[in-house]
C-alpha atoms as a PDB file:
ATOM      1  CA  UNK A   1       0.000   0.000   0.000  1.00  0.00           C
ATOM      2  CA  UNK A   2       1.263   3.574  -0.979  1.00  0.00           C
ATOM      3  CA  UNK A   3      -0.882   5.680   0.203  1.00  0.00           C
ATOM      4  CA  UNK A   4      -4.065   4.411   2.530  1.00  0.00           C
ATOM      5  CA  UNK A   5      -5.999   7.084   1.692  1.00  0.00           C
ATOM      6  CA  UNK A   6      -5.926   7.885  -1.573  1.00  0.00           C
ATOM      7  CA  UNK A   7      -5.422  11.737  -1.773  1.00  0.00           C
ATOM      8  CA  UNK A   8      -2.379  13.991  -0.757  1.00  0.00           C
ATOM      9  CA  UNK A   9      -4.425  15.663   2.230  1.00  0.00           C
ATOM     10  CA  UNK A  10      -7.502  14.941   3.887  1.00  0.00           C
ATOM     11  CA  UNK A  11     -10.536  17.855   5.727  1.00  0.00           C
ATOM     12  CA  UNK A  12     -10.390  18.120   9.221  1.00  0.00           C
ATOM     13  CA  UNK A  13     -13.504  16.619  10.282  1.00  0.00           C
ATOM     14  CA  UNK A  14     -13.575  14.381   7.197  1.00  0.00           C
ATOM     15  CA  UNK A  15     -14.416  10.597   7.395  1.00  0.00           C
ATOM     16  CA  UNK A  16     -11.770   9.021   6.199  1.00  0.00           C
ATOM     17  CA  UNK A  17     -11.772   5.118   5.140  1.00  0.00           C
ATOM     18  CA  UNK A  18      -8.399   3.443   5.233  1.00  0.00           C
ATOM     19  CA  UNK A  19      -7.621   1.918   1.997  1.00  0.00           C
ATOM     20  CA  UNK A  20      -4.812  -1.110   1.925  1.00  0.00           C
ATOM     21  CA  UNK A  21      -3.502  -4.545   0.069  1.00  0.00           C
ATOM     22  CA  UNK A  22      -1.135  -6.925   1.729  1.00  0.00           C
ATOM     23  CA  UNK A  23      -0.267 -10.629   1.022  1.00  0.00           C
ATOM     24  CA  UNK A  24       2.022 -13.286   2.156  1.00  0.00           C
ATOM     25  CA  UNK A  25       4.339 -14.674  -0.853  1.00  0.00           C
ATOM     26  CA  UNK A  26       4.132 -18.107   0.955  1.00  0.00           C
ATOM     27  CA  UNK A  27       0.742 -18.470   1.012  1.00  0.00           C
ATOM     28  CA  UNK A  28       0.482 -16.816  -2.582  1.00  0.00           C
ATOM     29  CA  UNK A  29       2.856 -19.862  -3.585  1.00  0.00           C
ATOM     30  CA  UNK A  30       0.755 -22.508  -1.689  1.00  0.00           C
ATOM     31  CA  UNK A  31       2.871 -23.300   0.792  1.00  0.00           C
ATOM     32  CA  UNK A  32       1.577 -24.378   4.431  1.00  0.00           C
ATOM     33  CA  UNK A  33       3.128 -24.862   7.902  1.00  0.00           C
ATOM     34  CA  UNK A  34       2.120 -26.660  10.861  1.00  0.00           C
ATOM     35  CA  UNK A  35       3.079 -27.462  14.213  1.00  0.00           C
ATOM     36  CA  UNK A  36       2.861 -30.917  16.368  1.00  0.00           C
ATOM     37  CA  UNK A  37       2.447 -29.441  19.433  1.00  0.00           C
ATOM     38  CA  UNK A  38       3.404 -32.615  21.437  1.00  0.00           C
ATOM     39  CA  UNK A  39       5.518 -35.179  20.186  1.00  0.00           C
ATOM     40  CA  UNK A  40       4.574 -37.852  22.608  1.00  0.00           C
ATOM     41  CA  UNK A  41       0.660 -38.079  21.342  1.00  0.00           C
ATOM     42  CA  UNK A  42      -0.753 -39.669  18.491  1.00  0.00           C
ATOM     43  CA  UNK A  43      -3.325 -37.276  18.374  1.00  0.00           C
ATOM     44  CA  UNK A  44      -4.640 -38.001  14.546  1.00  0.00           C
ATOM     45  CA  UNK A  45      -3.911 -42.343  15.182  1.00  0.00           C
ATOM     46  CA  UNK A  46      -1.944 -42.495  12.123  1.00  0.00           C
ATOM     47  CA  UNK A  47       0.748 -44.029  14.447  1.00  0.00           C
ATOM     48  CA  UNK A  48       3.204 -41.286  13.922  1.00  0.00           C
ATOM     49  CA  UNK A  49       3.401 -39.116  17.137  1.00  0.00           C
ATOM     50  CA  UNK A  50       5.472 -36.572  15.016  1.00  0.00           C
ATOM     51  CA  UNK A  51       3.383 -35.800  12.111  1.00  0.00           C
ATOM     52  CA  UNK A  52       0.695 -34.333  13.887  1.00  0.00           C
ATOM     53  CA  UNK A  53      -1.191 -30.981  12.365  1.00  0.00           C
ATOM     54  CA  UNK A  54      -1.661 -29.700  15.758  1.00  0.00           C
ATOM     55  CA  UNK A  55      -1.295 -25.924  15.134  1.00  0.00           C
ATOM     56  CA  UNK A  56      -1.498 -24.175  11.738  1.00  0.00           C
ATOM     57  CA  UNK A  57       1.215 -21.871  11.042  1.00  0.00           C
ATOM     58  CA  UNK A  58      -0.056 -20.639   7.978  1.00  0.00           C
ATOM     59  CA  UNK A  59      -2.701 -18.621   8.064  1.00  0.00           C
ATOM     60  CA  UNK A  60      -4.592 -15.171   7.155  1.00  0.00           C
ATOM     61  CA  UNK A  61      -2.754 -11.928   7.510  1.00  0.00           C
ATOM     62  CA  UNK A  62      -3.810  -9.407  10.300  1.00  0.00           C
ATOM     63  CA  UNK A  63      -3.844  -6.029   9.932  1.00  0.00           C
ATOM     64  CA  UNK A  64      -3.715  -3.448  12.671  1.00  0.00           C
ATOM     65  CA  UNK A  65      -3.303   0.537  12.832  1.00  0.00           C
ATOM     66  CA  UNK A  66      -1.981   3.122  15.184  1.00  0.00           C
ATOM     67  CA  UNK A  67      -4.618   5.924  13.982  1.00  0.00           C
ATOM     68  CA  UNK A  68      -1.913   8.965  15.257  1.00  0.00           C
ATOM     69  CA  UNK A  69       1.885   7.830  16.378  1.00  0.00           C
ATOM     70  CA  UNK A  70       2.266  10.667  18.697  1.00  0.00           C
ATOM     71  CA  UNK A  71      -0.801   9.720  20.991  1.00  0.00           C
ATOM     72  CA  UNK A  72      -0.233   7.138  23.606  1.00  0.00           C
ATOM     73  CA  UNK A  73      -3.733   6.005  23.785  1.00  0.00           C
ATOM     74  CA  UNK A  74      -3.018   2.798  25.803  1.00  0.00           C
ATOM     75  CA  UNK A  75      -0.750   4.883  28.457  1.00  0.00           C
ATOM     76  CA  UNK A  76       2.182   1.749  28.221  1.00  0.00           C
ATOM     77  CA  UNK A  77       5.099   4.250  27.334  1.00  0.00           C
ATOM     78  CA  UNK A  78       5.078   3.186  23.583  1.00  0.00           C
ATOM     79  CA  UNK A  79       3.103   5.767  21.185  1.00  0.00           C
ATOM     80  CA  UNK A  80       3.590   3.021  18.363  1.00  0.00           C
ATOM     81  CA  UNK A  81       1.676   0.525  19.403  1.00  0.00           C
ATOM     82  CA  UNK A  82      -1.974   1.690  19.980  1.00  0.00           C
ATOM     83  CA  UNK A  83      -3.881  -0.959  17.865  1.00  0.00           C
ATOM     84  CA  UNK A  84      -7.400  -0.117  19.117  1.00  0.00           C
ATOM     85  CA  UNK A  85      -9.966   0.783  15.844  1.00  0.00           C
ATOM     86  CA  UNK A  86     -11.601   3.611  17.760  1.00  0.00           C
ATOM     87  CA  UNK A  87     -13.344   6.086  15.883  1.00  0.00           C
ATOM     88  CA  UNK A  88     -10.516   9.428  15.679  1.00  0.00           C
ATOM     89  CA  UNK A  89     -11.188  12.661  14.124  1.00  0.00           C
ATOM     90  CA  UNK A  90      -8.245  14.931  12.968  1.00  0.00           C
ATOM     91  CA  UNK A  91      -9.062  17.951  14.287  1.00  0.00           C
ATOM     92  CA  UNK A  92      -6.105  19.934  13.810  1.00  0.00           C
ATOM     93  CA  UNK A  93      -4.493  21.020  10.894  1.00  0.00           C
ATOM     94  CA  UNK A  94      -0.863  19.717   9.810  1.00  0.00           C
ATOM     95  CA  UNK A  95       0.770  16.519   9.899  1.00  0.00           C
ATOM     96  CA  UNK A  96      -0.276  13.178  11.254  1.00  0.00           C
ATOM     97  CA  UNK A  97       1.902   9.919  11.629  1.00  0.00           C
ATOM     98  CA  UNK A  98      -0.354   6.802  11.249  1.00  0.00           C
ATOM     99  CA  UNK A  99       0.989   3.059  11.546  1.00  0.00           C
ATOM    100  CA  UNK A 100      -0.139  -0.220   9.765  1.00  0.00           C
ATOM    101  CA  UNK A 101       0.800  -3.621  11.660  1.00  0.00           C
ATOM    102  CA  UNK A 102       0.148  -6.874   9.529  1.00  0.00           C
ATOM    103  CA  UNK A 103       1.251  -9.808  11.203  1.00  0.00           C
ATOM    104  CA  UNK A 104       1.224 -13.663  10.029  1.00  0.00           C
ATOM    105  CA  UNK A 105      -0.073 -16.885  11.812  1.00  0.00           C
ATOM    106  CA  UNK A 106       2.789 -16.773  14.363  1.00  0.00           C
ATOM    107  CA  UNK A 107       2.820 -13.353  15.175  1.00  0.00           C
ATOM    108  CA  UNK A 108       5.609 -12.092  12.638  1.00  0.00           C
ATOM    109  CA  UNK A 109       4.871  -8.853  12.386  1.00  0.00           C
ATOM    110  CA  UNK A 110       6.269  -5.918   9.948  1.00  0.00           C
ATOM    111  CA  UNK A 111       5.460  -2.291   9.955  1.00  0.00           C
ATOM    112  CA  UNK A 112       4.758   0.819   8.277  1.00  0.00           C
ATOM    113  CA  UNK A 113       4.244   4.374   8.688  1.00  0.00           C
ATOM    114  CA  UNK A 114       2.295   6.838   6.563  1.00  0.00           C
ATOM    115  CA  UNK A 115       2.093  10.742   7.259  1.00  0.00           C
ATOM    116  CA  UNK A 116      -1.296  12.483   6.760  1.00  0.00           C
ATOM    117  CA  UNK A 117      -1.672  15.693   5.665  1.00  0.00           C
ATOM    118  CA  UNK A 118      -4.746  17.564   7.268  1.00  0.00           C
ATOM    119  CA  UNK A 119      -6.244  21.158   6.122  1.00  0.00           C
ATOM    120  CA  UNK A 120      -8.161  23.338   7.926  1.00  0.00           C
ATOM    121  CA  UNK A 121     -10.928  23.734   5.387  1.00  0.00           C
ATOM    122  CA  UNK A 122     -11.318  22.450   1.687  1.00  0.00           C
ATOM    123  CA  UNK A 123     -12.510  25.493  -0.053  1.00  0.00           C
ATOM    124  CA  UNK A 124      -8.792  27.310   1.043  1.00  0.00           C
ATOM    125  CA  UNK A 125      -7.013  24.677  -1.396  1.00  0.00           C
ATOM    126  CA  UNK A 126      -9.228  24.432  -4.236  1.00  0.00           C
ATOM    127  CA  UNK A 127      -7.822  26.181  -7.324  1.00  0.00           C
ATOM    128  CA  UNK A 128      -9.864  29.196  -8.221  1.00  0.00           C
ATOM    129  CA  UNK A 129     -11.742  29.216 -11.551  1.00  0.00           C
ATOM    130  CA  UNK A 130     -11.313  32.697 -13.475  1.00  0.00           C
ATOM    131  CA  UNK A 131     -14.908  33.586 -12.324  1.00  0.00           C
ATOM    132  CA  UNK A 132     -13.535  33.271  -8.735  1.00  0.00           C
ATOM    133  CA  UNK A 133     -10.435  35.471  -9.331  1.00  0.00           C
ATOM    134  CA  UNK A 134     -10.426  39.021  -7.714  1.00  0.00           C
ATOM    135  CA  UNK A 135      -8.177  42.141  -7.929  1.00  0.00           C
ATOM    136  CA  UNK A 136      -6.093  40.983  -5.045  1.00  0.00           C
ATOM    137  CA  UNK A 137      -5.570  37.823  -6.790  1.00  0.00           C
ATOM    138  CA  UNK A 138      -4.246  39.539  -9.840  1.00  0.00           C
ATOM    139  CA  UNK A 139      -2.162  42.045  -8.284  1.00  0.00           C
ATOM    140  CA  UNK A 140       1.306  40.995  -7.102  1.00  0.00           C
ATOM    141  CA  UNK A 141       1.873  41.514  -3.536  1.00  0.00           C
ATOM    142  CA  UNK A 142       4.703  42.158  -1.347  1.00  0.00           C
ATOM    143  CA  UNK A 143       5.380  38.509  -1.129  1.00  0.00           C
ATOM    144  CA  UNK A 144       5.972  37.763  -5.110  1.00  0.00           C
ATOM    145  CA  UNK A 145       7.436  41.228  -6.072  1.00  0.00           C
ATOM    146  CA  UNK A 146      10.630  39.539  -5.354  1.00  0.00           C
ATOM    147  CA  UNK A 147      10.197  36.486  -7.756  1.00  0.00           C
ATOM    148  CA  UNK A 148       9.008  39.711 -10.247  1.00  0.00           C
ATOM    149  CA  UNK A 149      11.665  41.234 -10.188  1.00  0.00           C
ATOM    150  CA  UNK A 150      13.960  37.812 -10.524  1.00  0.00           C
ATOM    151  CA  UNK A 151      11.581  36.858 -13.644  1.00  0.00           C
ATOM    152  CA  UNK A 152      11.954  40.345 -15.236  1.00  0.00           C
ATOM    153  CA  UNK A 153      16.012  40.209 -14.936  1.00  0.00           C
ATOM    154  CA  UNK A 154      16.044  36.939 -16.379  1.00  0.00           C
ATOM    155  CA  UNK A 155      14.313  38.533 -19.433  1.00  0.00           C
ATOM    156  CA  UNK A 156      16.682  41.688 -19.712  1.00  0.00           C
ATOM    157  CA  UNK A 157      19.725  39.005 -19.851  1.00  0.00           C
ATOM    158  CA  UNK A 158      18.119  36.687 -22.468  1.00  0.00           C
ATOM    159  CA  UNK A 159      17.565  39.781 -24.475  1.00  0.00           C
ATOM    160  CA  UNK A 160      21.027  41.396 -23.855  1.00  0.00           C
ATOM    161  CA  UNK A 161      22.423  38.085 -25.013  1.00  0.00           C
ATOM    162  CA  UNK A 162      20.184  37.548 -28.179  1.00  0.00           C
ATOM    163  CA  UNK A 163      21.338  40.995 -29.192  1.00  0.00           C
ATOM    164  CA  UNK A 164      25.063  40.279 -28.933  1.00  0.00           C
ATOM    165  CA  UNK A 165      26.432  38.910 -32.051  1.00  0.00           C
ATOM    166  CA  UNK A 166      29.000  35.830 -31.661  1.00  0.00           C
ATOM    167  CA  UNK A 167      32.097  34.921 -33.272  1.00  0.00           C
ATOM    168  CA  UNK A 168      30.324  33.248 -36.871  1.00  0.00           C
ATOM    169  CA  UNK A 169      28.189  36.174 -37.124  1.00  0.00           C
ATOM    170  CA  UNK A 170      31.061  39.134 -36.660  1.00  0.00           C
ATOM    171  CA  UNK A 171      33.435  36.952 -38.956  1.00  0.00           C
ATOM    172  CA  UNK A 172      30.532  36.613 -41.490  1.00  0.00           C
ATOM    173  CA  UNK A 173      30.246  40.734 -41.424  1.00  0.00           C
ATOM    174  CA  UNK A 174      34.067  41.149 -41.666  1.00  0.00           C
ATOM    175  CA  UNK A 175      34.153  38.758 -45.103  1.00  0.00           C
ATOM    176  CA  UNK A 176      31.042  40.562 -46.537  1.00  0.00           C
ATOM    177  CA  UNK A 177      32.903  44.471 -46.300  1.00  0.00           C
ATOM    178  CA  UNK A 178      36.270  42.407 -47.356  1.00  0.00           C
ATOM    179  CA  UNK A 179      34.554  40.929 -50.276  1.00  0.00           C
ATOM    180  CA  UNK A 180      31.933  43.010 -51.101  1.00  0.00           C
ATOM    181  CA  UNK A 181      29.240  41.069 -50.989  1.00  0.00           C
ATOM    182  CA  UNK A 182      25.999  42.397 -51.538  1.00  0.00           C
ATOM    183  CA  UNK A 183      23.842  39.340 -51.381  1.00  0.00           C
ATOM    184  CA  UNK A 184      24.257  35.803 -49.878  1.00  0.00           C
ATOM    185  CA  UNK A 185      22.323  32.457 -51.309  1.00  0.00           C
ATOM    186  CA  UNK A 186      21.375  30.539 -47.919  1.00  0.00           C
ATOM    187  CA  UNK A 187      22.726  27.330 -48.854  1.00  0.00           C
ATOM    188  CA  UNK A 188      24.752  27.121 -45.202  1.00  0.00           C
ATOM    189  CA  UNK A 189      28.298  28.131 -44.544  1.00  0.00           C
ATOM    190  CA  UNK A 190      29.991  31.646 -44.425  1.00  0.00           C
ATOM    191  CA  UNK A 191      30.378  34.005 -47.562  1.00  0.00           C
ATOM    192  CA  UNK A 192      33.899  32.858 -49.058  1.00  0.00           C
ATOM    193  CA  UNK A 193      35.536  33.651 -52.058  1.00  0.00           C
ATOM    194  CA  UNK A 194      33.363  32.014 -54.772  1.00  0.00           C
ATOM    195  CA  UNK A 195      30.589  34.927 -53.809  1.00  0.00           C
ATOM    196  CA  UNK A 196      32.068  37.867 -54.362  1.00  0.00           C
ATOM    197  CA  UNK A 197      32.670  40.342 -57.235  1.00  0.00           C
ATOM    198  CA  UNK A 198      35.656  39.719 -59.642  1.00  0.00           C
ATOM    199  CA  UNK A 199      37.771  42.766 -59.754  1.00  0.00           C
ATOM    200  CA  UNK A 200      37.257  45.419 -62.655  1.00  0.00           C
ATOM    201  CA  UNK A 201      39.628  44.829 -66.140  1.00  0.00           C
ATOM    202  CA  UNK A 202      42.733  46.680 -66.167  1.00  0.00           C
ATOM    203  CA  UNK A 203      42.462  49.852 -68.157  1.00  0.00           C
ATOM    204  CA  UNK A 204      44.564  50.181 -70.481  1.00  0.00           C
ATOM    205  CA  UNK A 205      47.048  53.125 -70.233  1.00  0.00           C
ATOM    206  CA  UNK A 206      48.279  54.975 -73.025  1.00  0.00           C
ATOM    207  CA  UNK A 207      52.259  56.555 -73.188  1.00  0.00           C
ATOM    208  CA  UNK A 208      51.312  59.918 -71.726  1.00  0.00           C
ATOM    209  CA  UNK A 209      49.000  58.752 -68.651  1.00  0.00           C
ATOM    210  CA  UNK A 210      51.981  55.975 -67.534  1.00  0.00           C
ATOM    211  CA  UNK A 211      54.343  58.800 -67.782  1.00  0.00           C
ATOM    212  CA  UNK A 212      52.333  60.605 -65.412  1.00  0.00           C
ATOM    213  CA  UNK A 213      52.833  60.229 -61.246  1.00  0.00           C
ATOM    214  CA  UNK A 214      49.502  60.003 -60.501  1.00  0.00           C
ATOM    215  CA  UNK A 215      48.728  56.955 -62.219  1.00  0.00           C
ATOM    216  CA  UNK A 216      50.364  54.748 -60.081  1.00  0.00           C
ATOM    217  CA  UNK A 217      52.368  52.993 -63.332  1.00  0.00           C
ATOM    218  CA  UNK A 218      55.396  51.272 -62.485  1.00  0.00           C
ATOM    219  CA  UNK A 219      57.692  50.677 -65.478  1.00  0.00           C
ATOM    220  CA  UNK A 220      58.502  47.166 -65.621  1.00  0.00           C
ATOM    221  CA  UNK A 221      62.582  46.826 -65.230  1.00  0.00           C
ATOM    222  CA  UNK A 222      64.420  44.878 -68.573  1.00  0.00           C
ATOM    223  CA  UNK A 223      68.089  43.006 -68.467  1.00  0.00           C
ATOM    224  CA  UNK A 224      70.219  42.902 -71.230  1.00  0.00           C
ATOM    225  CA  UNK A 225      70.459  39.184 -72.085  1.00  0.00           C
ATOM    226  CA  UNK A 226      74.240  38.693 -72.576  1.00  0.00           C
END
């Protein structure tokens, strides 16, 4: 059993039924015990006084509850083992610390606890549909202007950071003004030489402009071949 009672809190005041599932893997595998409780009788006259099936030791589970561990109902020192069903009603909001016993034919018992949750009132935890919804609910309040202001600054960075260019982007910008490229097919990868203008023809310079300075003609130098 996970959870007895089937909900993650219960009303206080509720009636609350106790929901569980337990078996014994022996008896699930048909296997049975018994006992000869005295060796010296023939009590079943099969003339074995061994074999006798004086005392079952397989048998049905019992199951027993402590209804709150921190109540000593029975007053023996021990607030974990109160097994009388009485009828208890959580009163008080908070936690509360129940205990299932289930013990076999021989009194091999095992153990476990389960905490409670118990509200004050049911209509305090029960989400509000948007007809329900005031003002007050709408407004933030002291309370979640700090998570606000956390949400908000998370933005600013995320937008700060989306602005910034990286490293692909700047080198892509840098090979576009190198290259001048004035339009890029998106078929992946950075603008490289292949995309960018071929340089203009030579013009041809006649005698008087490569004489002059300005036109940045360099007369080519000649060897006499010997």
């Amino acid at each position: 059993t996970v959870n007895p009672v089937s909900s993650d809190y219960v009303n206080t005041g509720d009636p609350i039924k106790l929901n569980y599932s337990v078996f014994d893997q022996d008896l699930e595998d048909g296997l049975v015990a018994w006992m000869d409780m005295d060796s010296s009788v023939d009590t079943d006259g099969d003339g074995d006084t061994t074999n006798d099936n004086d005392r079952s030791l397989s048998g049905n589970l019992t199951v027993r509850w402590d209804l709150d561990a921190s109540v000593d109902s029975d007053g023996d020192g021990d607030y974990r083992n109160d097994w009388d069903w009485n009828p208890l009603n959580w009163n008080e909001e908070g936690e509360i610390r129940i205990i299932m016993q289930v013990c076999d034919a021989v009194e091999v018992c095992t153990f476990r606890d389960y905490v409670i949750t118990v509200l004050s009132t049911e209509d305090e935890y029960v989400p509000k549909s948007l007809s329900d919804l005031t003002l007050e609910d709408i407004v933030p309040n002291k309370e979640s202007g700090g998570l606000l202001a956390l949400v908000g600054l998370v933005l600013v960075l995320g937008w700060i950071i989306m602005r910034q260019k990286d490293e692909e982007e700047l080198d892509a910008d840098e090979m576009m003004e190198t290259y001048d490229v004035d339009e890029v097919e998106a078929d992946g990868g950075l603008p490289g030489m292949d995309q960018h203008k071929p340089p203009p023809q030579p013009k041809y310079l006649s005698q008087e402009e490569r004489r002059d300075s300005d036109s940045g003609y360099v007369r080519p130098i000649r060897t006499r071949r010997r």
